[in-house]
Protein backbone atom coordinates (compact mmCIF):
# COMPACT_ATOMS: atom_id res chain seq x y z
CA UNK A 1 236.27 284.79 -18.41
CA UNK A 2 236.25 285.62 -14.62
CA UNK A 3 236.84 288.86 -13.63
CA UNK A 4 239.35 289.68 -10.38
CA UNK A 5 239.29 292.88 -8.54
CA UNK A 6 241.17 294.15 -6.00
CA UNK A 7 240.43 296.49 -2.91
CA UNK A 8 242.66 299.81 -3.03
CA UNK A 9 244.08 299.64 0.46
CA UNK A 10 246.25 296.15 -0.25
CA UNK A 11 249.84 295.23 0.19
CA UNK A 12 252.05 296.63 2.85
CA UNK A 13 251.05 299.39 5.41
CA UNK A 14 252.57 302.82 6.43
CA UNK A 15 254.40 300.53 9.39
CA UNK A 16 255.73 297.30 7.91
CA UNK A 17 257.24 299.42 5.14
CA UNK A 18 258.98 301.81 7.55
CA UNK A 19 260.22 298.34 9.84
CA UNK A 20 261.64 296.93 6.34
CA UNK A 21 263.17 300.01 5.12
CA UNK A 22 264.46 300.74 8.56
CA UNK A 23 266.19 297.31 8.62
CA UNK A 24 267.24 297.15 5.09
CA UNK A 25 269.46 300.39 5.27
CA UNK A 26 270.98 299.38 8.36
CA UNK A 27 271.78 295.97 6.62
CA UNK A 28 273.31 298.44 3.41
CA UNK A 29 275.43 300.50 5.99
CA UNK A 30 277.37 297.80 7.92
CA UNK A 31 277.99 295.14 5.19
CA UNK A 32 277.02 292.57 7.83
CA UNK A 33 273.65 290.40 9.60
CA UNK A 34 271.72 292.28 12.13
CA UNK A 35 268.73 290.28 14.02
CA UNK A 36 265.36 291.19 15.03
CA UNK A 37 263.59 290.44 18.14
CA UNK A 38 261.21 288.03 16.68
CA UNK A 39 259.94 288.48 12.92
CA UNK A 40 259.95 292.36 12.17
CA UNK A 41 256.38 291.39 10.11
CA UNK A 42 254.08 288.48 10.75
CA UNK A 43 254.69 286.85 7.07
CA UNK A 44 256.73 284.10 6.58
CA UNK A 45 257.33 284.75 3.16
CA UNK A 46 258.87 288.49 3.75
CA UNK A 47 260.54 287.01 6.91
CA UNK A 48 262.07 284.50 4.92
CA UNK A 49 263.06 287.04 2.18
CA UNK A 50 264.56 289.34 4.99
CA UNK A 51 266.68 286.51 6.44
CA UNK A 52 268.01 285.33 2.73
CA UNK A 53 269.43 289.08 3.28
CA UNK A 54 270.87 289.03 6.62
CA UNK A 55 268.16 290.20 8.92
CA UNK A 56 267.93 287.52 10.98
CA UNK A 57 264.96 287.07 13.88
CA UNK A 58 265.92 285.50 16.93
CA UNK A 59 263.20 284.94 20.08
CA UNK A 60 265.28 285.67 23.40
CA UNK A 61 267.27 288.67 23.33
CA UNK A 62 269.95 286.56 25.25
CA UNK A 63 270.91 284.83 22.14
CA UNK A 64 273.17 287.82 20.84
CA UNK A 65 275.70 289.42 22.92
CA UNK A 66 276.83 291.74 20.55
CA UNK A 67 275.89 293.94 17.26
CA UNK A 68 272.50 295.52 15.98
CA UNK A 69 269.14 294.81 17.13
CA UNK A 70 265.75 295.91 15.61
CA UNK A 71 262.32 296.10 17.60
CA UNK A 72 259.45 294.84 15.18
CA UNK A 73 256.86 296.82 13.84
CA UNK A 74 254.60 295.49 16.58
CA UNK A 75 257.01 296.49 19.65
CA UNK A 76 258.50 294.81 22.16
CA UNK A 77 258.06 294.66 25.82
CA UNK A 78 259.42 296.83 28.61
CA UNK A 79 261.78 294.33 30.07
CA UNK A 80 262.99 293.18 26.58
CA UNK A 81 264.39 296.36 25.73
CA UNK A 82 265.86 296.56 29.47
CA UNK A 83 268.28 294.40 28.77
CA UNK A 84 269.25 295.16 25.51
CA UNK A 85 270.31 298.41 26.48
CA UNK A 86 271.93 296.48 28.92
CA UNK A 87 274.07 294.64 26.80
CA UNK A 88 274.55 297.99 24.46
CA UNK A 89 273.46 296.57 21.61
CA UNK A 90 273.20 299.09 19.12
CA UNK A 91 269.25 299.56 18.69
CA UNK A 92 267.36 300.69 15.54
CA UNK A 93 263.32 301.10 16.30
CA UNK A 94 261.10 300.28 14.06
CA UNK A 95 258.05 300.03 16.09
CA UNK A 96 255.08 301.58 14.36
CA UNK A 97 254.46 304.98 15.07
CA UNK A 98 250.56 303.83 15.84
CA UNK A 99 251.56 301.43 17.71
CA UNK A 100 254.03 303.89 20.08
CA UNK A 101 250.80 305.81 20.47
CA UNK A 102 248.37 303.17 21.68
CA UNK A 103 251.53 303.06 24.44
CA UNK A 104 251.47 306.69 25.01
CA UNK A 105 247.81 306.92 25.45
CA UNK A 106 247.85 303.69 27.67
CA UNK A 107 250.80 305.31 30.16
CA UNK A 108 248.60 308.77 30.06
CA UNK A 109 245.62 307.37 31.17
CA UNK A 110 247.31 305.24 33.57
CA UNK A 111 248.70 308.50 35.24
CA UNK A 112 245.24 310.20 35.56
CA UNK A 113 244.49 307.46 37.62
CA UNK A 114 242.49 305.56 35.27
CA UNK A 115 242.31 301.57 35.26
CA UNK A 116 243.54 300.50 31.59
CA UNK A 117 241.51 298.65 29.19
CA UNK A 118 243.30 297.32 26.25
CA UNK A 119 241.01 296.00 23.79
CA UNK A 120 242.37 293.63 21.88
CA UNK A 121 244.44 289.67 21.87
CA UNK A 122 245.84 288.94 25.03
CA UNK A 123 248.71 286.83 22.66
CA UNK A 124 249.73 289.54 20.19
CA UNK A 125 253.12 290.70 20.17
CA UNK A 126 251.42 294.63 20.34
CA UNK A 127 249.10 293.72 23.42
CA UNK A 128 251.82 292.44 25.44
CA UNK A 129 254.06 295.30 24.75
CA UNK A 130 251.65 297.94 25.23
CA UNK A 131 250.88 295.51 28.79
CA UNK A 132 254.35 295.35 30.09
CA UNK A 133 254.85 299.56 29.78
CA UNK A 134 251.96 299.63 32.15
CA UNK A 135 253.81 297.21 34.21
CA UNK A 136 251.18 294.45 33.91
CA UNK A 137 248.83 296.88 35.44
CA UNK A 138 246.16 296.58 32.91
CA UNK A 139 242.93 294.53 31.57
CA UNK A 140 243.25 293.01 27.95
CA UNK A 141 239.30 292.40 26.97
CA UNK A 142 238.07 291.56 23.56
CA UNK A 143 234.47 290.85 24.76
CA UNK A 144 232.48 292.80 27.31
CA UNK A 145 233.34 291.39 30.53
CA UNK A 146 232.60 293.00 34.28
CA UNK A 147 235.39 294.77 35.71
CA UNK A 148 235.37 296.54 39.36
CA UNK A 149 236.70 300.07 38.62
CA UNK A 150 234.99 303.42 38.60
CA UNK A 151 237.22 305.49 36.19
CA UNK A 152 238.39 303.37 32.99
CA UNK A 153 240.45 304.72 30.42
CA UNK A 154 240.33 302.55 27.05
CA UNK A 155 242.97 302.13 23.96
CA UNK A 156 243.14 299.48 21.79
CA UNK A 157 245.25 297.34 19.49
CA UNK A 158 245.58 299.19 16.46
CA UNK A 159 244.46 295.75 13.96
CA UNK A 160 241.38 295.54 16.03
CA UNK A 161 237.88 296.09 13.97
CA UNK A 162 235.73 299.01 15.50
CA UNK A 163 233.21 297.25 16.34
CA UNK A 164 234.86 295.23 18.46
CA UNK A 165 235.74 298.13 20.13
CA UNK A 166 232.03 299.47 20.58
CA UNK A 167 231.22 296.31 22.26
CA UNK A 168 233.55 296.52 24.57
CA UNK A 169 233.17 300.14 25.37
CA UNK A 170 229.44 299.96 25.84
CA UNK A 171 229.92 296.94 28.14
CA UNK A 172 231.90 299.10 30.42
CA UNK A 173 229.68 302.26 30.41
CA UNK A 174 226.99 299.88 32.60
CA UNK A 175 229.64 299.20 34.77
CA UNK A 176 232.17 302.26 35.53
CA UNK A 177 231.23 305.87 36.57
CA UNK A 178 233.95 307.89 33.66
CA UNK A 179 235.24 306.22 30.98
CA UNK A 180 237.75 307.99 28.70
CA UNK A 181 238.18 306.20 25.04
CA UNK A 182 240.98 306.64 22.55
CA UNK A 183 240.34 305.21 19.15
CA UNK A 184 243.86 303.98 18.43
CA UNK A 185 242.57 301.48 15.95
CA UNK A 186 245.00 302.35 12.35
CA UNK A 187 243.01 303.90 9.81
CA UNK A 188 245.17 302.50 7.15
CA UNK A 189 243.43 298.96 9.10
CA UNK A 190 240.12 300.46 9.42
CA UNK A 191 240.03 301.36 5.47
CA UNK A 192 241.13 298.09 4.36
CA UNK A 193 238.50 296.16 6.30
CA UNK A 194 235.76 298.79 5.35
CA UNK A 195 237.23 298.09 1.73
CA UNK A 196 237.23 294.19 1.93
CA UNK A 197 233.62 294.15 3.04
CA UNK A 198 232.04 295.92 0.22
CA UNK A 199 234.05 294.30 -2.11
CA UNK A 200 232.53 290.75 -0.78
CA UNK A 201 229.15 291.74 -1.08
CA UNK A 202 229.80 292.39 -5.13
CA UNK A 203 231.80 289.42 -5.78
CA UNK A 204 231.31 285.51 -5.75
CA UNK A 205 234.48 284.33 -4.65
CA UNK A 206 236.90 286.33 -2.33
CA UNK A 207 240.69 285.57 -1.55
CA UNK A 208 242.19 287.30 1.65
CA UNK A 209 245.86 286.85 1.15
CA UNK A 210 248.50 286.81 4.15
CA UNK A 211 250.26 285.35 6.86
CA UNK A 212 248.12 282.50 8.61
CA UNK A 213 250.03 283.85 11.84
CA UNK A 214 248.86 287.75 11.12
CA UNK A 215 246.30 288.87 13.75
CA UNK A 216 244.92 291.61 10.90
CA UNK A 217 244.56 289.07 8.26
CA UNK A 218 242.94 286.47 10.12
CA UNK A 219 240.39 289.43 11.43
CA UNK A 220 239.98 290.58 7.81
CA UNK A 221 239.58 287.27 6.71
CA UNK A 222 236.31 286.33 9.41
CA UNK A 223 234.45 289.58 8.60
CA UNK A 224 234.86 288.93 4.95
CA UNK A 225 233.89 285.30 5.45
CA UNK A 226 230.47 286.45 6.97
CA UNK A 227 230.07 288.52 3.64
CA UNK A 228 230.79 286.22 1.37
CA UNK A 229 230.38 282.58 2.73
CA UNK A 230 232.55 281.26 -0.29
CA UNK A 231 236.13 282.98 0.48
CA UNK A 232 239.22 281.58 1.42
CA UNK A 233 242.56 283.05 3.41
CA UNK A 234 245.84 281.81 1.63
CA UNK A 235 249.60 282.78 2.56
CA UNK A 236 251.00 282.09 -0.65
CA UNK A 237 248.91 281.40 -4.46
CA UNK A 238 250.35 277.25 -4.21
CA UNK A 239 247.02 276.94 -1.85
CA UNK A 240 244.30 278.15 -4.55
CA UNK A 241 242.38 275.12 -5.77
CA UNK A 242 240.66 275.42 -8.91
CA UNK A 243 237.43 273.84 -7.80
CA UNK A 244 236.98 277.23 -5.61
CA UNK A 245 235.92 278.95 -8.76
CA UNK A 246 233.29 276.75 -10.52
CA UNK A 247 230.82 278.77 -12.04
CA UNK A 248 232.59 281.91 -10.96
CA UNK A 249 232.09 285.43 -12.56
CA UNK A 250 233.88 287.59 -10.02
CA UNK A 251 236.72 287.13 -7.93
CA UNK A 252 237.82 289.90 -5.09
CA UNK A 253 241.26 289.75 -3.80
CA UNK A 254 242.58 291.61 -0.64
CA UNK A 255 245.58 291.78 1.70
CA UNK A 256 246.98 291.81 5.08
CA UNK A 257 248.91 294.83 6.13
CA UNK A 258 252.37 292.87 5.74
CA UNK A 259 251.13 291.02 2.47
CA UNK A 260 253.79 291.95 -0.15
CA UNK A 261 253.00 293.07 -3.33
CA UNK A 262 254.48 290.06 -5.17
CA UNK A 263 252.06 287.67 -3.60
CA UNK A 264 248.69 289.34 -4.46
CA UNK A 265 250.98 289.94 -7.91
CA UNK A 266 251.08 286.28 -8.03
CA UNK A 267 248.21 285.16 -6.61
CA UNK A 268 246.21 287.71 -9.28
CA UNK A 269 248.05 286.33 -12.34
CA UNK A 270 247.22 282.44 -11.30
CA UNK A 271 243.31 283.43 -10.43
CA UNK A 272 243.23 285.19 -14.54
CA UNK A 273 245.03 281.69 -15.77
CA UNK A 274 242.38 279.61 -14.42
């Protein structure tokens, strides 16, 4: 009989349960649909879930004209928010506290003078926030790059993996005169990929379980992948294929931060079926 273990940082984190909560008791006090500016968590399944309820996500803030509105977990940008208050839409914030720092920090630095680095995806939803408070006046890097500045100030996307961050920061120390670093990288993040990694080295199959869209699962899912060559990234347990587990003794299971509990539930009790 194969045996599954799991890591102890799995299911959802400090910020996508505040965003739901947030959203759900606003839903329980007015009786009616509210909408959120894009999905308040990158997983389709919760999004899904949420909208069955009457939190619905819509892209362009200038498809409502009236009612409640709820900023994601990972933020939204400068000029979004602009014209929301606008339009007087009544506003409830769920942005993740980390994430509101890595903006902080970022608007700090910028008025010390420094040039902003933000290390992380150019694409994510929290980079291009965390961007458009700076006014576009910023460099997104995820690889050492040269940049013509003397006095950098770094912060970075709190789902990015430290060393990532290292890299980055060492590039720029060859290059700029000061450089002032703040590790905004989530610990709740750093613990789970610390976690996921020495659980791959002591198993022979490993399932990373979460949205295929989620920047932190897909990151969890390559460092794990490096570890233990024969793992796999699934959204929901309907992708497992048996044939994964030939000749398998022990299975590790982990999760992105806005992996519900009922899919690494289900995707635990199918893997002990087998």
């Amino acid at each position: 009989m194969m045996q599954v273990l799991k890591t102890d940082q799995i299911g959802f984190c400090f910020g996508v349960k505040r965003a739901i909560s947030k959203a759900l008791n606003e839903l329980k006090k007015r009786g009616e649909h509210i909408h959120t500016l894009g999905p308040l968590v990158h997983n389709p399944q919760v999004v899904s879930s949420l909208e069955e309820k009457g939190i619905i996500p819509i892209e362009d803030v200038r498809n409502i004209e009236k009612g409640v509105i709820c900023y994601r977990s990972h933020g939204i940008q400068k000029e979004e928010e602009e014209k929301i208050r606008k339009k007087k839409l009544v506003i409830i914030d769920a942005v993740c506290p980390f994430v509101k720092k890595v903006r902080t920090r970022a608007l700090y630095l910028k008025k010390q003078g420094y040039t902003v680095v933000i290390v992380g995806d150019e694409k994510h939803p929290e980079v291009k926030s965390v961007l458009s408070y700076l006014d576009n006046d910023g460099i997104v890097m995820q690889y050492p790059r040269p940049i013509e500045a003397k006095k950098v100030g770094v912060v970075c996307q709190t789902t990015q993996d430290i060393e990532t961050l290292k890299k980055v920061v060492e590039g720029l120390m060859d290059q700029a005169e000061e450089v002032r670093v703040y590790n905004t990288i989530c610990e709740s993040t750093f613990l789970r990929k610390k976690q996921a990694v020495d659980l791959a080295g002591r198993v022979d199959a490993m399932l990373v379980v979460g949205g295929k869209s989620s920047s932190n699962t897909t990151k969890l899912y390559r460092m794990v992948k490096k570890v233990q060559p024969n793992s796999h990234h699934i959204e929901t347990e309907d992708e497992i294929k048996p044939a994964w587990f030939s000749n398998i003794k022990r299975v590790g299971i982990t999760g992105g931060t806005s992996t519900p509990d009922f899919m690494i539930e289900r995707v635990e009790r199918l893997v002990k079926n087998l």
